[in-house]
Protein backbone atom coordinates (compact mmCIF):
# COMPACT_ATOMS: atom_id res chain seq x y z
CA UNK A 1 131.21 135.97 181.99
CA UNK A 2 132.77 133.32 184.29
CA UNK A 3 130.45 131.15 186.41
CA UNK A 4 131.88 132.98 189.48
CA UNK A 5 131.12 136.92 187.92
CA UNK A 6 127.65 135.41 187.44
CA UNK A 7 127.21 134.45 191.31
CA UNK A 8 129.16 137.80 191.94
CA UNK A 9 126.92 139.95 189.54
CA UNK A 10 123.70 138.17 191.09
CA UNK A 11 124.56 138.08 194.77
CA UNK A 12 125.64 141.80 194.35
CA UNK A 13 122.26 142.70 192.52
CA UNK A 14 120.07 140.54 195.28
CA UNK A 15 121.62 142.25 198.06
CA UNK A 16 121.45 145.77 196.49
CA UNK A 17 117.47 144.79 196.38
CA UNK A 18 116.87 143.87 199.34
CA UNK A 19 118.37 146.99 200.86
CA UNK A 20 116.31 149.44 198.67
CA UNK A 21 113.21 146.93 198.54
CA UNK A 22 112.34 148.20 195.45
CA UNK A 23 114.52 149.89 192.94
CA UNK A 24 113.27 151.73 190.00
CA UNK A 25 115.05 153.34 187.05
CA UNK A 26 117.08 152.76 183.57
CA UNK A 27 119.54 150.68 183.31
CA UNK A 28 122.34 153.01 183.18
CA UNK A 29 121.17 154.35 186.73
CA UNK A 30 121.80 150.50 187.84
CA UNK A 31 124.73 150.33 186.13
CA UNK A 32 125.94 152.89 187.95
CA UNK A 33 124.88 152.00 191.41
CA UNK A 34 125.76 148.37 190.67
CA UNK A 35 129.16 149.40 189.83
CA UNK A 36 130.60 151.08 193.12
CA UNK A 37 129.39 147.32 194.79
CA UNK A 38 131.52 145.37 192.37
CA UNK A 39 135.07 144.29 191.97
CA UNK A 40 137.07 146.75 189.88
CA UNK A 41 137.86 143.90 187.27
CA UNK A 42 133.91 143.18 186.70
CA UNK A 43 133.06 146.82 186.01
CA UNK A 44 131.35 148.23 183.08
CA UNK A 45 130.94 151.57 181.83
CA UNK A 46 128.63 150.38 178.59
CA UNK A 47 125.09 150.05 179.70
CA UNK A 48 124.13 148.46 176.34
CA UNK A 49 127.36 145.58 178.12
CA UNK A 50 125.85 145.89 181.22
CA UNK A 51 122.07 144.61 179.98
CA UNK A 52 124.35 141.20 178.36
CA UNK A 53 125.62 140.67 181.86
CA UNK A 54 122.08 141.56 183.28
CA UNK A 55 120.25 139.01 181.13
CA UNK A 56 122.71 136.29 181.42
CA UNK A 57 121.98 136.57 185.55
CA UNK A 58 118.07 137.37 185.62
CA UNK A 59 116.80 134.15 186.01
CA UNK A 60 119.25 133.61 188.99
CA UNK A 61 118.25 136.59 190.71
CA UNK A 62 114.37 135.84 190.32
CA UNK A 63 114.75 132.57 191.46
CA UNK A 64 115.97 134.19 194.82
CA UNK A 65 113.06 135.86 195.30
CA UNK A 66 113.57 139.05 193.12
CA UNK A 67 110.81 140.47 191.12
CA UNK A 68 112.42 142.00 187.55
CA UNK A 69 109.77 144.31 185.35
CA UNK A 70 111.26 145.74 182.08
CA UNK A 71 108.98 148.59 180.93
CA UNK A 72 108.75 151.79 178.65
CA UNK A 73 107.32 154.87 180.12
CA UNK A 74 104.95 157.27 177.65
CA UNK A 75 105.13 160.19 176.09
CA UNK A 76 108.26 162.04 174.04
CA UNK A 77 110.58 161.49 176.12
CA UNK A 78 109.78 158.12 176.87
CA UNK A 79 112.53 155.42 178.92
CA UNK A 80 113.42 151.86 179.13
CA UNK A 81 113.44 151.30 182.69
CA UNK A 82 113.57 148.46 185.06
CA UNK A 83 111.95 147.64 188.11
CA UNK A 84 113.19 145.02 190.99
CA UNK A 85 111.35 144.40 194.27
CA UNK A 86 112.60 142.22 196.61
């Protein structure tokens, strides 16, 4: 990813924070809802893609004031799921 998709990905993920507050779910859900916000050209359908670009922009979007929990909920059908509070 280009400096610039970075600052895109991140000020697109901030601002989709801040609206909800806090945002709960996997990261295919945020994939999805992440998506419609972005330029066509920097849209993913992979999620397993999609977590790359997520890591490589976490630390950016923390240091703006965004909280970022990865976690596994219990039982059979258990999730990976990701939390963000603004």
């Amino acid at each position: 990813m280009t400096r610039e998709e970075k600052i895109e990905l991140r000020d697109r993920l901030v601002k989709f924070v801040e609206e909800k507050n806090t945002w709960e779910g996997t990261v295919s859900q945020l994939m999805r809802s992440i998506n419609s916000r972005l330029p066509k050209n920097m849209r993913t359908v992979s999620p397993s893609y999609f977590r790359v670009r997520l890591n490589e922009v976490l630390s950016s979007v923390r240091s703006k004031g965004v909280s970022v929990k990865f976690f596994q909920t219990s039982g059979s059908n258990s999730k990976k799921m990701v939390r963000f509070t603004a």
